[in-house]
Protein backbone atom coordinates (compact mmCIF):
# COMPACT_ATOMS: atom_id res chain seq x y z
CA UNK A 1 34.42 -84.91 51.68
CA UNK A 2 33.97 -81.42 53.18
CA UNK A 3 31.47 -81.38 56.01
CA UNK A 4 30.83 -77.41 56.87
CA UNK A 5 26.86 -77.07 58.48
CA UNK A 6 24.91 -79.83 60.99
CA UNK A 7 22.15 -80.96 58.34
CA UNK A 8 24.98 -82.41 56.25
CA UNK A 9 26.55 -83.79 59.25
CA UNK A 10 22.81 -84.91 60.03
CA UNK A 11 22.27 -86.51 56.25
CA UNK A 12 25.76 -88.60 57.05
CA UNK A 13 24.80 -89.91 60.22
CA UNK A 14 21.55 -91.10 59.13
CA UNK A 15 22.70 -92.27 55.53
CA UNK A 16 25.99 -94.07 57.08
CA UNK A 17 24.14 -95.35 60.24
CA UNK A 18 27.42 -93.33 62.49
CA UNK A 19 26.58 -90.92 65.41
CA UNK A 20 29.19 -88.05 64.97
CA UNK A 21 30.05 -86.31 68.53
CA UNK A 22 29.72 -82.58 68.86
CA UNK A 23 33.56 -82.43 69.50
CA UNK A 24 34.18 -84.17 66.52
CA UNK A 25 31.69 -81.69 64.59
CA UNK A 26 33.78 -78.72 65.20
CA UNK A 27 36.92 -80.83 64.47
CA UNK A 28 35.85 -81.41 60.82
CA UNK A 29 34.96 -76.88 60.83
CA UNK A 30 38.58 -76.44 61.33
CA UNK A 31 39.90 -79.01 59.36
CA UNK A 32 37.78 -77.96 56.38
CA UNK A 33 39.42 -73.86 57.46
CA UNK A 34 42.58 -74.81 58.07
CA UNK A 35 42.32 -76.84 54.53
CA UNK A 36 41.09 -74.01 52.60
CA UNK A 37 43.26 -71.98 54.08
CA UNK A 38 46.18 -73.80 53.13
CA UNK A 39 45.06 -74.25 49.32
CA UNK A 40 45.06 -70.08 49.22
CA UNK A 41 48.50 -69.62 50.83
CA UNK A 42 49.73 -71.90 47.93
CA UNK A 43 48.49 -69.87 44.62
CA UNK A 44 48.62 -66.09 46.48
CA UNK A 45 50.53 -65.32 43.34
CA UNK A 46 47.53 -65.18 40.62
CA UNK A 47 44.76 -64.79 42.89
CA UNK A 48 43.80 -60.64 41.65
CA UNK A 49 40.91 -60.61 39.55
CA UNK A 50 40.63 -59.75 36.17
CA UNK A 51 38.40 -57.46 34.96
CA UNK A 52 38.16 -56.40 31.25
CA UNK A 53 39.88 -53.28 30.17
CA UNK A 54 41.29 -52.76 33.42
CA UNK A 55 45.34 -52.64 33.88
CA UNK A 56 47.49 -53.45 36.71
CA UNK A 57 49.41 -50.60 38.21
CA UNK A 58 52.55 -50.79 39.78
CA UNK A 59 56.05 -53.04 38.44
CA UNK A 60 55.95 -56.99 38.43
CA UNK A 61 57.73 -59.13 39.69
CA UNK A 62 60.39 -59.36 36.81
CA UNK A 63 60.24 -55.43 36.67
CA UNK A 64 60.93 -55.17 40.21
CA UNK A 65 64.04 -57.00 39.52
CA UNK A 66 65.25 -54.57 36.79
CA UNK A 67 64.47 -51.95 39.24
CA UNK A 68 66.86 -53.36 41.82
CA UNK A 69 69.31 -53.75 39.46
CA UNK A 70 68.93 -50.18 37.89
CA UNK A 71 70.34 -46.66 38.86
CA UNK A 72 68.91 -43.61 40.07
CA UNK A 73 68.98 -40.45 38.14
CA UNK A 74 68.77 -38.51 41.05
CA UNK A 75 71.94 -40.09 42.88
CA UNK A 76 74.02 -40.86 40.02
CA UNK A 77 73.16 -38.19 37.23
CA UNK A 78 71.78 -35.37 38.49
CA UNK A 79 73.58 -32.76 39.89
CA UNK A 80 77.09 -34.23 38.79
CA UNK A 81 80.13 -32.11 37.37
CA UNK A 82 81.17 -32.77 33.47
CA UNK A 83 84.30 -32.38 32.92
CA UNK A 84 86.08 -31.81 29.18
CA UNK A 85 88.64 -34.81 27.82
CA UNK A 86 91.53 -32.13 29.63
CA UNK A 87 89.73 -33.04 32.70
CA UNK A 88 88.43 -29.40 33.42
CA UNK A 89 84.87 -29.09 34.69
CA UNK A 90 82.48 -27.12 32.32
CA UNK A 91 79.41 -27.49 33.87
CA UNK A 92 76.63 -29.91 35.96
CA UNK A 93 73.71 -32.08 34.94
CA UNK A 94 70.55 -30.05 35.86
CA UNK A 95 68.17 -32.23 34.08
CA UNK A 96 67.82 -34.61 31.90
CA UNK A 97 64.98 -34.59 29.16
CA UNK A 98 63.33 -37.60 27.92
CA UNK A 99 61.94 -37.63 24.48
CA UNK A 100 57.94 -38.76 23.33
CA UNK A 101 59.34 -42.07 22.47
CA UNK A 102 60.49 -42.49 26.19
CA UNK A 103 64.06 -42.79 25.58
CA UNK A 104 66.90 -40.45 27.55
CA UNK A 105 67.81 -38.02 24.17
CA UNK A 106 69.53 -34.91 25.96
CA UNK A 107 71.19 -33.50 29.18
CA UNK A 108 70.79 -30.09 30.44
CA UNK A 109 74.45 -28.89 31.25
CA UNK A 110 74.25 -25.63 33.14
CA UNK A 111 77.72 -23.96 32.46
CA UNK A 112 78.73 -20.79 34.60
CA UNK A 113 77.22 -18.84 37.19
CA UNK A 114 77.16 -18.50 40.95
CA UNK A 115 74.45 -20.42 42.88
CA UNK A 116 72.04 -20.36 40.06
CA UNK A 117 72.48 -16.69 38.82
CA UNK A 118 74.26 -16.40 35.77
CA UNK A 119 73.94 -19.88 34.36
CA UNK A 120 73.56 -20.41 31.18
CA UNK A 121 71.53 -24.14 30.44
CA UNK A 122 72.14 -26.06 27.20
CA UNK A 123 70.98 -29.39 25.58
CA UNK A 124 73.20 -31.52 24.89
CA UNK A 125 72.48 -34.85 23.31
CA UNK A 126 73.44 -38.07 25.47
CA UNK A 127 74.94 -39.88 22.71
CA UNK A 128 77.69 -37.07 22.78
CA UNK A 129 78.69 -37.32 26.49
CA UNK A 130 80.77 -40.13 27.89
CA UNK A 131 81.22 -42.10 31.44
CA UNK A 132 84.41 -43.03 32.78
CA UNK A 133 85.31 -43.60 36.53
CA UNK A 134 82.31 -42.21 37.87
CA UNK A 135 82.97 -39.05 35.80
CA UNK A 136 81.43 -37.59 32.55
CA UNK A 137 83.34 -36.13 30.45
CA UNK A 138 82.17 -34.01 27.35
CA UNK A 139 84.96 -34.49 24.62
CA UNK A 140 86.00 -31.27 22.82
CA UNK A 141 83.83 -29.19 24.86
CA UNK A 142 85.03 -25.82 27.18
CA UNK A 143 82.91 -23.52 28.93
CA UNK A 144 83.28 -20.96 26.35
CA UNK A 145 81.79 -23.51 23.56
CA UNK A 146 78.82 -24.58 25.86
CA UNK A 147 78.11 -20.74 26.65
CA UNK A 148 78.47 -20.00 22.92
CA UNK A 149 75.44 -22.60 22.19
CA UNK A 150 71.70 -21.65 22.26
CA UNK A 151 70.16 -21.35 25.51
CA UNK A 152 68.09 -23.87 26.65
CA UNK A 153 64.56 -22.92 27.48
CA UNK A 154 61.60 -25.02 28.85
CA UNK A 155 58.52 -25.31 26.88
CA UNK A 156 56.09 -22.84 28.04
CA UNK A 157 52.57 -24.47 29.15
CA UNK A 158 49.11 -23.04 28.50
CA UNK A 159 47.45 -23.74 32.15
CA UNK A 160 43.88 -23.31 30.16
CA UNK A 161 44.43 -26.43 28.59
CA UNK A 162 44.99 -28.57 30.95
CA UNK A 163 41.75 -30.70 31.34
């Protein structure tokens, strides 16, 4: 039985025929805290509230541990030289471009150039480019073939649009 406010402490003494000290009173407070207390620490897990329509931002739990086990574009993509199957470097990862049905479909290769001026960007589809030993290589490719190939261009944006 949970005791929490003196007219209920009150109701007991008279119903049971017990006096119940002051000391004793404030005893049962903390008990009944340090119970409740206890309970919450135990389900912390499922304790958000749901609301209707509403949807929880940020990864789970199981996410989280895809995360940790994932890679970063950033460190390990970006920026990184691709070499040819004759192990001669034709170009670096700029970007890479992920399609509407959220799956990686192309890199941007920039081949040539000096600090950015004179590069020439192209797309070419991931399915073409290989990884070995920290290294990927573009079979067949030179810098001549990549620099023959369209230039890649970002879609332009209307700003007006934008709501």
């Amino acid at each position: 039985m949970l005791v929490t406010n003196q007219t209920e402490i009150e109701n007991i003494n008279s119903v049971s025929g017990h006096s119940v000290s002051l000391v004793r009173k404030g005893t049962l407070r903390g008990v009944a805290i340090m119970g409740l207390a206890a309970a919450l620490s135990f389900c912390t897990g499922d304790l958000r509230a749901q609301v209707a329509g509403s949807t929880t931002i940020g990864a789970s739990q199981e996410e989280m541990k895809l995360v940790a086990l994932g890679w970063s574009a950033k460190k390990k993509i970006l920026g990184k030289a691709v070499y040819n199957d004759k192990n001669e470097k034709i170009g670096t990862v700029d970007d890479i471009i992920i399609a509407p049905d959220r799956a990686v479909s192309f890199a941007i290769i920039g081949v040539g150039g000096f600090v950015g001026i004179g590069k020439h960007d192209v797309a070419i589809p991931v399915n073409q480019i290989r990884e070995e030993k920290d290294r990927f290589i573009l079979p067949g490719a030179t810098k001549e073939t990549l620099k023959a190939l369209p230039e890649f261009q970002y879609a332009k944006t209307d700003k007006s649009k934008r709501g």
